[in-house]
Protein backbone atom coordinates (compact mmCIF):
# COMPACT_ATOMS: atom_id res chain seq x y z
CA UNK A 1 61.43 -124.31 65.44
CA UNK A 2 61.15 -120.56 64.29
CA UNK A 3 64.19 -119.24 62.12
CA UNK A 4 67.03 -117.61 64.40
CA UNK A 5 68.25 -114.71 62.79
CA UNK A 6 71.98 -115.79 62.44
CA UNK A 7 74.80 -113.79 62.73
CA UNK A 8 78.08 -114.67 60.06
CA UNK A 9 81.01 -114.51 61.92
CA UNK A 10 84.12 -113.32 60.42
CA UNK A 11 87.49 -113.51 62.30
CA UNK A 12 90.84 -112.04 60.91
CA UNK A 13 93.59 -113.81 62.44
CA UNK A 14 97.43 -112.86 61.92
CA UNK A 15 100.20 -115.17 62.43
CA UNK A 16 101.88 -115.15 65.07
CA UNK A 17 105.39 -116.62 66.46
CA UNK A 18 105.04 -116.98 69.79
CA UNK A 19 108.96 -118.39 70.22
CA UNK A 20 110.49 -115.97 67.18
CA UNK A 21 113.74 -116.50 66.33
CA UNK A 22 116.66 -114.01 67.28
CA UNK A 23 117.93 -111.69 64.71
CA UNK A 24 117.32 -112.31 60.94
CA UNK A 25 118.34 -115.79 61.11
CA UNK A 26 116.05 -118.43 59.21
CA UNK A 27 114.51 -121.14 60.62
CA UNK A 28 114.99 -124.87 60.41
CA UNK A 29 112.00 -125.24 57.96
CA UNK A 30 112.97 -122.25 55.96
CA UNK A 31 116.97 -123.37 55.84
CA UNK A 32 115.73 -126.49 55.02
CA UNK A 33 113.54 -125.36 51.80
CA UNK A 34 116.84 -123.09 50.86
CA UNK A 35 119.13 -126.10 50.73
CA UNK A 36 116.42 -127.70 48.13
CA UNK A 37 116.92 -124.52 45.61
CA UNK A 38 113.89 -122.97 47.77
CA UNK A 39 111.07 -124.81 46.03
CA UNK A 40 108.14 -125.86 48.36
CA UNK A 41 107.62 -128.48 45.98
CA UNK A 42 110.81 -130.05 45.36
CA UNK A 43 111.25 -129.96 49.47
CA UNK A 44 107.73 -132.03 49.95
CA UNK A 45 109.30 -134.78 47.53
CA UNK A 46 112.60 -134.71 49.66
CA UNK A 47 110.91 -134.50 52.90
CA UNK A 48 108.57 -137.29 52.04
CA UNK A 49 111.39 -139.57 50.43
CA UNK A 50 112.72 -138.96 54.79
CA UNK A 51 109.37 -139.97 56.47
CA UNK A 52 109.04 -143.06 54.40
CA UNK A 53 112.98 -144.36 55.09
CA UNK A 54 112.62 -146.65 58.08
CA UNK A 55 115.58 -144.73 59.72
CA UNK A 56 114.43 -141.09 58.67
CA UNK A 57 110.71 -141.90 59.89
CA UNK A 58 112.86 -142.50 63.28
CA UNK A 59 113.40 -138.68 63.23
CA UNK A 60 111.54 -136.10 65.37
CA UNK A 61 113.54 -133.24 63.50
CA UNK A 62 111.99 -134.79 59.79
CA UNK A 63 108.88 -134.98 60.72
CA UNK A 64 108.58 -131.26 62.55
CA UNK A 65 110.26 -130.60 58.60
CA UNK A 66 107.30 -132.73 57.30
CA UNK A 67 105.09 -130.50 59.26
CA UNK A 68 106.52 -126.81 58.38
CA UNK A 69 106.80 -127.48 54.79
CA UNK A 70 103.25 -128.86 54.56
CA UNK A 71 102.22 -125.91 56.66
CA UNK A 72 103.44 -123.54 53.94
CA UNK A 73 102.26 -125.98 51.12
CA UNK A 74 98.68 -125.55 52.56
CA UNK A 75 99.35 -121.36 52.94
CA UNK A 76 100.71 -120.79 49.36
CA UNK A 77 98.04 -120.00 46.70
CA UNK A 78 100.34 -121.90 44.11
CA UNK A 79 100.74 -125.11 45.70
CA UNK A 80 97.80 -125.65 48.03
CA UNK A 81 95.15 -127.07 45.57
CA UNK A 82 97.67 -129.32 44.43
CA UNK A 83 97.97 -130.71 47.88
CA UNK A 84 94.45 -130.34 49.33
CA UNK A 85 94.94 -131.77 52.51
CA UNK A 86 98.87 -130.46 53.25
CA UNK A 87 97.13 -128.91 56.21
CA UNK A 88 95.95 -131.90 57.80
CA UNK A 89 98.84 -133.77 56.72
CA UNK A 90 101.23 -130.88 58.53
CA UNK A 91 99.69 -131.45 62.09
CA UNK A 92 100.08 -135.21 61.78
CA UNK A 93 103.69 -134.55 61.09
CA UNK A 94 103.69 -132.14 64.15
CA UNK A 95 102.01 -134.57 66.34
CA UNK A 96 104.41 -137.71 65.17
CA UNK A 97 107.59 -135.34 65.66
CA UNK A 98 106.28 -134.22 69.42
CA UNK A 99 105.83 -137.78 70.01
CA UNK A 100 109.91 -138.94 68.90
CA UNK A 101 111.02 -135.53 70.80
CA UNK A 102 111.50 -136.45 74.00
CA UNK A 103 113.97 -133.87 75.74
CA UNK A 104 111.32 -131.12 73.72
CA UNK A 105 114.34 -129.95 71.93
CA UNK A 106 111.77 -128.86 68.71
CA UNK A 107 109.05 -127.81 71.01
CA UNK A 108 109.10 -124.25 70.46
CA UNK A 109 109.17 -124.74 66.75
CA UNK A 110 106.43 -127.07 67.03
CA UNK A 111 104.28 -124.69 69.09
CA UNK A 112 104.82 -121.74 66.14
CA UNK A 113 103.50 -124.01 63.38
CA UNK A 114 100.66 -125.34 65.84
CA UNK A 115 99.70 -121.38 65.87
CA UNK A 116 99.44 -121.21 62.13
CA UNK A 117 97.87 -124.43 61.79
CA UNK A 118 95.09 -123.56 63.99
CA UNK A 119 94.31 -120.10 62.77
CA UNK A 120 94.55 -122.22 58.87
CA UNK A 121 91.61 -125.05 60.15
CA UNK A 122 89.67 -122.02 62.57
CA UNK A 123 89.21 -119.66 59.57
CA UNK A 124 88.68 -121.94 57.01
CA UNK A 125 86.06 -123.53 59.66
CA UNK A 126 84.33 -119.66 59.97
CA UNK A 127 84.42 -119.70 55.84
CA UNK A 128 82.49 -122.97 55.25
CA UNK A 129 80.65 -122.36 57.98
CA UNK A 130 79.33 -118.88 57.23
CA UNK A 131 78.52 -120.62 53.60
CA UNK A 132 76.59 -123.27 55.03
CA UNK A 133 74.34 -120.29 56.91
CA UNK A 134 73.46 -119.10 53.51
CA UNK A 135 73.27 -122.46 51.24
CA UNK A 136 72.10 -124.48 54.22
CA UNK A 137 74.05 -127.34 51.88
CA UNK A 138 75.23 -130.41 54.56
CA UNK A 139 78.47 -130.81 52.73
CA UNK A 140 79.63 -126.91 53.97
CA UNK A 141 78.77 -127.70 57.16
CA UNK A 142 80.46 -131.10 57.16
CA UNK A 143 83.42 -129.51 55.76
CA UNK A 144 83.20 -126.96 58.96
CA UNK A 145 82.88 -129.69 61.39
CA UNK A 146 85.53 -131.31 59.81
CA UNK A 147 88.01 -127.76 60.12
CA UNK A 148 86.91 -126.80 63.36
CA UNK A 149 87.40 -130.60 64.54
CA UNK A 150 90.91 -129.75 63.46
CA UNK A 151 91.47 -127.07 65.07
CA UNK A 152 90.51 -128.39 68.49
CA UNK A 153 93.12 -131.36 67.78
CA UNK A 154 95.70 -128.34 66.85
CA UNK A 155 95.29 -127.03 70.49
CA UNK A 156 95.33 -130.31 71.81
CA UNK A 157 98.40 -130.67 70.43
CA UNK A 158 99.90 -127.70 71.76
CA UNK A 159 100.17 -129.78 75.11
CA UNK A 160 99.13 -128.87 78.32
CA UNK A 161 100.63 -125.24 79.19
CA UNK A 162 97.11 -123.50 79.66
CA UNK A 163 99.43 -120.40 79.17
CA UNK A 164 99.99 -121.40 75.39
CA UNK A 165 96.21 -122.13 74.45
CA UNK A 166 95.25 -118.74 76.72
CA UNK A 167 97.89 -117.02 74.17
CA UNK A 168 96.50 -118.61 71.17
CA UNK A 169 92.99 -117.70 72.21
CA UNK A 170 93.44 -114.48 72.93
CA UNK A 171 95.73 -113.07 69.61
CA UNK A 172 93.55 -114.79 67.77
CA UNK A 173 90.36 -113.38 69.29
CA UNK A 174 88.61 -116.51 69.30
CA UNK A 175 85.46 -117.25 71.46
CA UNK A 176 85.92 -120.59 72.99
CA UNK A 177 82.13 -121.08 73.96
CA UNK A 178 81.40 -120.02 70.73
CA UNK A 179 83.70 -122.24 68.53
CA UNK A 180 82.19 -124.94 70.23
CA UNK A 181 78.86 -124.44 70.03
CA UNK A 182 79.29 -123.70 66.33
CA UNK A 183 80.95 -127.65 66.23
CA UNK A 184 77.74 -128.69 67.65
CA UNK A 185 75.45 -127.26 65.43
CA UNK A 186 77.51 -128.58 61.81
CA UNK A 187 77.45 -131.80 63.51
CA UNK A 188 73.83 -131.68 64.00
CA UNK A 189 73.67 -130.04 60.27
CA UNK A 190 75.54 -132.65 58.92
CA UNK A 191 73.22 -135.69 60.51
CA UNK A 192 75.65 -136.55 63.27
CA UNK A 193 73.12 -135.73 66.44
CA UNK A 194 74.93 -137.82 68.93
CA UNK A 195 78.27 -135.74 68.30
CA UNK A 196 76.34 -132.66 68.39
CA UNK A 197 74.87 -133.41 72.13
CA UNK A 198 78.50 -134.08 72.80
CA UNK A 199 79.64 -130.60 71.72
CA UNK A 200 76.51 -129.16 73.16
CA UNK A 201 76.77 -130.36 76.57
CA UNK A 202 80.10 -128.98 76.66
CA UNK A 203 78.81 -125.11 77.10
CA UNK A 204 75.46 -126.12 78.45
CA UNK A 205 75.38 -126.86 82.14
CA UNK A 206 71.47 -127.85 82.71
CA UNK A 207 72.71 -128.77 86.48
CA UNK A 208 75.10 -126.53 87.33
CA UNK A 209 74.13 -124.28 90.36
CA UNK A 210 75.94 -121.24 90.32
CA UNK A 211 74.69 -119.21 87.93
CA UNK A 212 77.93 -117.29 86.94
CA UNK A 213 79.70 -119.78 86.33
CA UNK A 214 76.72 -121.66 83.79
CA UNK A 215 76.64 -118.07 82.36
CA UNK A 216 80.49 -117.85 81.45
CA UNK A 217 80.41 -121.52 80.29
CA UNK A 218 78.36 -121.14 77.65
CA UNK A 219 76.61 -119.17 75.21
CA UNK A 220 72.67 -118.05 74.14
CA UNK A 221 72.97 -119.62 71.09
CA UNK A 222 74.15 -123.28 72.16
CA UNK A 223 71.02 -123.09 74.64
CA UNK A 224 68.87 -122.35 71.29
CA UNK A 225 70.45 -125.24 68.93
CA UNK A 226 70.64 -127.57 71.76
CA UNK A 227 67.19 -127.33 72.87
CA UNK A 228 66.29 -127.12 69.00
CA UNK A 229 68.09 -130.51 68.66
CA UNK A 230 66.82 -132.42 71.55
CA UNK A 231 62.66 -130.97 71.01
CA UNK A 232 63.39 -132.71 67.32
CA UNK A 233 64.78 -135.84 68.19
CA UNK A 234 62.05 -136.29 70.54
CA UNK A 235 63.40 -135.43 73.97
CA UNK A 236 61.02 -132.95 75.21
CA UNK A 237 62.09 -133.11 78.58
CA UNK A 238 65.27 -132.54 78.16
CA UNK A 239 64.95 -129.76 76.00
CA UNK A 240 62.79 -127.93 78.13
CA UNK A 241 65.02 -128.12 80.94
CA UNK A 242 67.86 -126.80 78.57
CA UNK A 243 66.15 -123.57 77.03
CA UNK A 244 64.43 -123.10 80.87
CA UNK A 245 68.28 -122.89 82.02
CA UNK A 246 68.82 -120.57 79.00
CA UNK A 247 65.95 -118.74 79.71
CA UNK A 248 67.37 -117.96 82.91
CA UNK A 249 70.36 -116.88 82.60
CA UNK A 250 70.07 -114.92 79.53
CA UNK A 251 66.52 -112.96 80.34
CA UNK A 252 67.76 -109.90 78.47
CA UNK A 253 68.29 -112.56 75.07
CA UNK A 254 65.04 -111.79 73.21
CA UNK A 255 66.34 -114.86 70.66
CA UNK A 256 66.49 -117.19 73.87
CA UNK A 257 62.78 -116.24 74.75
CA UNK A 258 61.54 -116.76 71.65
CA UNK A 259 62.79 -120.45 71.53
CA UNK A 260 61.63 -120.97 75.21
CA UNK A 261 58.65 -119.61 73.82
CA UNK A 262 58.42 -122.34 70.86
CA UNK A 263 59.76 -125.09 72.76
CA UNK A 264 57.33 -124.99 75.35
CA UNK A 265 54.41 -124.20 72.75
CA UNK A 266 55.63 -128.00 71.00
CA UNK A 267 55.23 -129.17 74.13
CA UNK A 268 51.77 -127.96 74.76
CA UNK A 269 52.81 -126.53 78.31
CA UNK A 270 51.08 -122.96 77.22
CA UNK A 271 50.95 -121.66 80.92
CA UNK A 272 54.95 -121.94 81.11
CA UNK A 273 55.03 -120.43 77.08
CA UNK A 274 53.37 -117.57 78.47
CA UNK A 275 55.47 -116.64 81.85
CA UNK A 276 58.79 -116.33 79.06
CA UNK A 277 56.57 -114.32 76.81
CA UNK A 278 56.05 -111.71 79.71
CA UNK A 279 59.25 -111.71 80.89
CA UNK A 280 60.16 -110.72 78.31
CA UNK A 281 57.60 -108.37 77.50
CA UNK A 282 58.92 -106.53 80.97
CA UNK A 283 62.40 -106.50 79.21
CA UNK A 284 61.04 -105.59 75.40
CA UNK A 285 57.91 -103.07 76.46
CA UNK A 286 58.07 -101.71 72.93
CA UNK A 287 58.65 -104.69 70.89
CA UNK A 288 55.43 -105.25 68.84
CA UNK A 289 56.79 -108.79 67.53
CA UNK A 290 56.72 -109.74 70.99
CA UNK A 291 53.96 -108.68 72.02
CA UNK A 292 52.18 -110.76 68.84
CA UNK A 293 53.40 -114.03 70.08
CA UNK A 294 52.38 -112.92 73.84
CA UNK A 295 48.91 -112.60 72.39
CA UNK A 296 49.08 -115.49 70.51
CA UNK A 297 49.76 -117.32 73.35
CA UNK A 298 47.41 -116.08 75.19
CA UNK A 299 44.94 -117.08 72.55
CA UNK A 300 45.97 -120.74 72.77
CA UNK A 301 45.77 -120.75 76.65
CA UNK A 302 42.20 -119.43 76.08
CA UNK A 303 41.14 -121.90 73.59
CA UNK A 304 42.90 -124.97 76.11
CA UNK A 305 40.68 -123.48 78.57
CA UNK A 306 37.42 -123.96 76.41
CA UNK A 307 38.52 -127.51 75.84
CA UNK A 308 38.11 -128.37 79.43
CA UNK A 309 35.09 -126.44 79.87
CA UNK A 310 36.19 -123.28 81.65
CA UNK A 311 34.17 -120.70 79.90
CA UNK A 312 34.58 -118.05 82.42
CA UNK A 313 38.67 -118.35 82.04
CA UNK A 314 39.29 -118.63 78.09
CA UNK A 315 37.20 -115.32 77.89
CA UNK A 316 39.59 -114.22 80.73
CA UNK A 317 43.05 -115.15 78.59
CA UNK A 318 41.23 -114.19 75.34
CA UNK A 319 40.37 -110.56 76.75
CA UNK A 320 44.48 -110.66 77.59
CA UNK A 321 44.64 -111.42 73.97
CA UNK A 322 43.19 -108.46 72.57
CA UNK A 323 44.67 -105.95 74.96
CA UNK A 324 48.46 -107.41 73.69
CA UNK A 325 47.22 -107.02 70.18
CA UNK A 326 45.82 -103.45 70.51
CA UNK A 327 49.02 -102.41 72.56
CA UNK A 328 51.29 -103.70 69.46
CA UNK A 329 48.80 -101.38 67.44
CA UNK A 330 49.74 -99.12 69.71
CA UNK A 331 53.28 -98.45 69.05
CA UNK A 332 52.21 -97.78 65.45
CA UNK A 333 54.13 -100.89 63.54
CA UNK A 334 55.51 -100.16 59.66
CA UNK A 335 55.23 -103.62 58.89
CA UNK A 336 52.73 -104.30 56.99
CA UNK A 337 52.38 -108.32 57.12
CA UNK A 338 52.95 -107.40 60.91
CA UNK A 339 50.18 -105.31 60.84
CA UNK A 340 47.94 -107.44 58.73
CA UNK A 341 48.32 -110.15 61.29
CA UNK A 342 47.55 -108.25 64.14
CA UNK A 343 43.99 -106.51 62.74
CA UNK A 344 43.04 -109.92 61.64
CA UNK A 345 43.57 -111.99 64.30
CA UNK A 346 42.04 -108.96 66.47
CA UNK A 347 39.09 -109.68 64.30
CA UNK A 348 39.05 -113.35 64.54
CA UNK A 349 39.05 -112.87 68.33
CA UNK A 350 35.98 -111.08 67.85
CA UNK A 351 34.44 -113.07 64.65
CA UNK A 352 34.86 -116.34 66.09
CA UNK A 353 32.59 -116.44 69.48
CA UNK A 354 30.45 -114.56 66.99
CA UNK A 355 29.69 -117.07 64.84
CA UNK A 356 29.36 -119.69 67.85
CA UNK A 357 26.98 -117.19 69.91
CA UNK A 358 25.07 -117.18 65.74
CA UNK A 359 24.74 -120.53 65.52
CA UNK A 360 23.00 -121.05 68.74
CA UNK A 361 20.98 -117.65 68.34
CA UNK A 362 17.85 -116.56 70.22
CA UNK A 363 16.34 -113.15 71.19
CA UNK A 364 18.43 -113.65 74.68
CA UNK A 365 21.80 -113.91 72.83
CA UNK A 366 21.09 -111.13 69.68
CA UNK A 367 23.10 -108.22 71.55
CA UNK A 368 25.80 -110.55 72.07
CA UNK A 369 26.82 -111.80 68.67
CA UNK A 370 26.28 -108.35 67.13
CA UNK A 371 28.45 -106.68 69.48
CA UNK A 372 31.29 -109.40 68.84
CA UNK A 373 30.68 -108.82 65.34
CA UNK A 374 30.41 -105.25 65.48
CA UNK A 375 33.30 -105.01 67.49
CA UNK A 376 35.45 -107.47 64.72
CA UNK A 377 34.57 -105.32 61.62
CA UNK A 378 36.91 -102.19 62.24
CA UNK A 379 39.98 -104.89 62.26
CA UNK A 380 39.08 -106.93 59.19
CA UNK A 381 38.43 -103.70 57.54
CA UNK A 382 42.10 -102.99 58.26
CA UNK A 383 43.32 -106.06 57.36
CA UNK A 384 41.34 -105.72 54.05
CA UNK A 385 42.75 -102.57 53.49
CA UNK A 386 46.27 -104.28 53.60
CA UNK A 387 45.90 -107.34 51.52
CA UNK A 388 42.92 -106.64 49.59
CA UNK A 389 43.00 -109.91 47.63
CA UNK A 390 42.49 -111.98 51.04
CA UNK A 391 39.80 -114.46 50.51
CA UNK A 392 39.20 -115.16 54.18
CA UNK A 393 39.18 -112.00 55.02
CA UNK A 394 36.62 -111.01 52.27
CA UNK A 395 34.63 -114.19 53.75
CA UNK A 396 33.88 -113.03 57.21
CA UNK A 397 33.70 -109.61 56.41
CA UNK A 398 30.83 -110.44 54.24
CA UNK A 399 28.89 -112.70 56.67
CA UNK A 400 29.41 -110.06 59.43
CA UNK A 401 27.84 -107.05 57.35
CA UNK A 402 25.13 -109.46 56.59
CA UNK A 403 24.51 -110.34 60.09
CA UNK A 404 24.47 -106.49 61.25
CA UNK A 405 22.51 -105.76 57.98
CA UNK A 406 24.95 -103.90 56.78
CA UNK A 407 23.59 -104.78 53.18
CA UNK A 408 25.29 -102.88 50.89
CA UNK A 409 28.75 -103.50 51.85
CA UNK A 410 27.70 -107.45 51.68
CA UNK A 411 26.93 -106.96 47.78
CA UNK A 412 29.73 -105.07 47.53
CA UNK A 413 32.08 -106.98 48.72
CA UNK A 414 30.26 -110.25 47.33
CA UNK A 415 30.75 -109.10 44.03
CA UNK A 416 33.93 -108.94 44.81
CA UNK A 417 34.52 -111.95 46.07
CA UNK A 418 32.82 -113.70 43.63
CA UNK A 419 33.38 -112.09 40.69
């Protein structure tokens, strides 16, 4: 599908202890790293001598230890690439401590290194992820997935007090539709469709009635990849039915429109590809880009039409063609491929039933192929003026001054196209 203009996120989070202790007083972890001269390293050995011992491993108080000290292992520039996955490592700890704690006796402890843990796997998620965006390299977004799949184990973990999560969430300004739908889509980067649908569905509600409450689930962009995903594994229905939701609810989403608009192009259904393009049109009256791809699509409708033999109709959606074109001349684009595109395919409009009405020419049909001609000079001329090394451009200008008799121009530009 077209390229979405991506936005990198970048989140700042700050750690935060929810259940602080009182006073100055150090915490089990940190006492614990005193008592072994205060070396991170020298308290992993220890720590990991206690998990292993069939009676330490019995202990919910070595394994939340287990889980601080690989915490700060993964934290500390010195020690971290020595132990590359302390991170991981900590929130197994975590979760084998909250399993042997029964009376919740470490739970608040627990909780604070949860918090760290999940801002650790949630930025360096963001990192790899806004890498990927640029290098487009599978292993970054695999690496993402992988973080971000952490992170949603780290709030798992947490347990079930939605007040928690909610607190997590919000000091950490994290967008829960958003995290997910940026799961889904290194999933789907990475090769793993079915666990991209998975995350997908998750934030996109195709049946959900009540349109609020679709809206606040999910996100423009999951409609986009989602319906991206689905149109290229082959389920067109499906993914029309997803970026039609999306369409829907987020009319004012000029990136959403455009996809609706290429989904339902792929799928041929170029009546439906043009009711997004003018609904959006209503909500974009000045955007020129838009207005290209209305007239594009207008074009196609009007050449479907001549397919099936309704003259009298493609000339109808081909006149609608031009008049989008000359109101995105209009607005008086800068662009200058933009511009180029929109003189000559305002000329082909013109050049093209001129060469058919040619072919088949008689004294009856003379005034018609030299007006389409005439009228497709002034926009190839443009276009010409643009990109002045344009063969087909060159071409048709040529064989429309020759047709008018325009000879002089035709050497001219013969020679140069020929020379």
């Amino acid at each position: 599908m077209r390229t979405i203009g991506l936005i990198f996120i970048s989140f700042v989070f700050i750690s935060y202890s929810v259940f602080s202790q009182t006073g100055t007083k150090p915490s089990k972890g940190e006492d614990f790293i005193k008592q072994i001269e205060g070396k991170l390293d020298k308290a992993k050995i220890t720590i990991d001598k206690n998990c292993a011992d069939i009676n330490g491993s019995k202990s919910a108080d070595n394994w939340f230890l287990k889980g601080y000290i690989y915490t700060e292992l993964a934290k500390s520039e010195v020690f971290k690439k020595s132990t590359p996955n302390a991170a991981k490592e900590a929130l197994k700890a975590i979760e084998k401590c909250k399993e042997l704690d029964t009376e919740n006796k470490l739970n608040s402890d627990c909780i604070n290194v949860l918090f760290d843990l999940s801002t650790m796997f949630y930025n360096q998620g963001i990192n790899f992820y806004n890498s990927a965006l640029k290098t487009n390299t599978p292993n970054e977004y695999a690496s993402a997935l992988e973080n971000f799949e952490n992170f949603f184990e780290s709030v798992k973990t947490l347990g079930s007090d939605q007040a928690i999560v909610d607190h997590l969430i919000e000091t950490s300004k994290i967008n829960k539709n958003a995290i997910v739908v940026y799961t889904g889509y290194c999933a789907q980067k990475s090769g793993d469709k079915e666990k991209a649908k998975k995350y997908y569905s998750q934030i996109v509600l195709i049946n959900e009635t009540n349109i609020e409450k679709a809206k606040q689930a999910g996100t423009p962009l999951g409609y986009i990849y989602y319906s991206d995903l689905l149109i290229n594994t082959g389920d067109t229905a499906t993914a029309k039915l997803v970026i039609d939701k999306g369409a829907r609810l987020y009319p004012d989403n000029s990136d959403v429109i455009m996809a609706a608009i290429d989904i339902f192009g792929k799928a041929k259904k170029v009546s439906e590809m043009a009711d997004f393009i003018q609904a959006a049109i209503l909500k974009n009256p000045t955007n020129a880009k838009m207005l290209v791809v209305l007239a594009g699509a207008f074009n196609s409708i009007s050449k479907d039409y001549a397919k099936k033999g309704y003259q009298a109709t493609s000339i109808e959606y081909r006149d609608k063609a031009v008049k989008a074109y000359e109101k995105a001349l209009s607005l008086k684009p800068t662009d200058n491929q933009l511009l180029f595109n929109i003189n000559f395919n305002l000329g082909v409009l013109y050049y093209n039933p001129a060469v058919t009405a040619y072919k088949i020419r008689t004294d009856a049909n003379k005034q018609e192929y030299e007006y389409l001609f005439k009228k497709s000079v002034p926009y190839l001329e443009a276009a010409y003026k643009i990109d002045t090394k344009n063969r087909n451009v060159m071409t048709m200008l040529m064989k429309a001054y020759q047709t008018l008799n325009e000879t002089g121009k035709a050497e001219a530009i013969e020679k140069v196209l020929y020379k």
